[in-house]
Protein backbone atom coordinates (compact mmCIF):
# COMPACT_ATOMS: atom_id res chain seq x y z
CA UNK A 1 100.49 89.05 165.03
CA UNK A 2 98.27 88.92 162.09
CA UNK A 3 99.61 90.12 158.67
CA UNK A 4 97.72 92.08 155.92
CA UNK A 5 98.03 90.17 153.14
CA UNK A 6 96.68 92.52 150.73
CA UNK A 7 99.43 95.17 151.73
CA UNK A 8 101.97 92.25 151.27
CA UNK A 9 100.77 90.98 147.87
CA UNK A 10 100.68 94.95 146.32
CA UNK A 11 103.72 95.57 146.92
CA UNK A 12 105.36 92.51 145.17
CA UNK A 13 103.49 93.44 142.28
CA UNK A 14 105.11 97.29 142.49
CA UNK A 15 108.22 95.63 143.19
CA UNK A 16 107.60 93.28 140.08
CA UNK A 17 106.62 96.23 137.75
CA UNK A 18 109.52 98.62 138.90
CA UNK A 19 112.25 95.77 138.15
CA UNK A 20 110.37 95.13 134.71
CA UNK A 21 110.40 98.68 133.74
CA UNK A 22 114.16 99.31 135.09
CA UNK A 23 114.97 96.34 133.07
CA UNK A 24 113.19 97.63 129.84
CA UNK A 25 115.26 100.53 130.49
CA UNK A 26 118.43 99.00 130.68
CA UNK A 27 118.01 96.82 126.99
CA UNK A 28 117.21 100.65 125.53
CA UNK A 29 119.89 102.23 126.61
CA UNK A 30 122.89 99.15 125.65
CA UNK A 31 124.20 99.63 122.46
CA UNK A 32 126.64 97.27 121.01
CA UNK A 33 130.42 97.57 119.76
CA UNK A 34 129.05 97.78 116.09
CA UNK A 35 126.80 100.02 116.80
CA UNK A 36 128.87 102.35 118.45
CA UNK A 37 131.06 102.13 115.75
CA UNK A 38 128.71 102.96 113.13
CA UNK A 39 127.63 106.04 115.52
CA UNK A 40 131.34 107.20 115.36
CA UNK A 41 131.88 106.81 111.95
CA UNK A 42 128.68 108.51 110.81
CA UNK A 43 129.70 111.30 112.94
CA UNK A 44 133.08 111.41 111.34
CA UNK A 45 131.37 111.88 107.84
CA UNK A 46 129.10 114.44 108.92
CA UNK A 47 131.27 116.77 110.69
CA UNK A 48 134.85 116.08 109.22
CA UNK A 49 134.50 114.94 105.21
């Protein structure tokens, strides 16, 4: 059974530019406890003070 090799190789590079772009994603979307605090409080000012 012969494989293609070209079929084989494109779709570890999909696979390799789908994980790198979910990753990407991921970092964007984590904020951290400060900055959710900051969020909260700036809210706070807007909508209560």
């Amino acid at each position: 059974m012969v494989m293609n090799h070209e079929i084989i190789i494109l779709t570890l590079i999909f696979a390799v530019m789908i994980g790198s772009i979910f990753l990407t994603i991921l970092k964007k979307r984590r904020r951290s406890a400060k900055s959710i605090y900051k969020l909260i409080d700036d809210l706070e000012k807007k909508y209560i003070y």
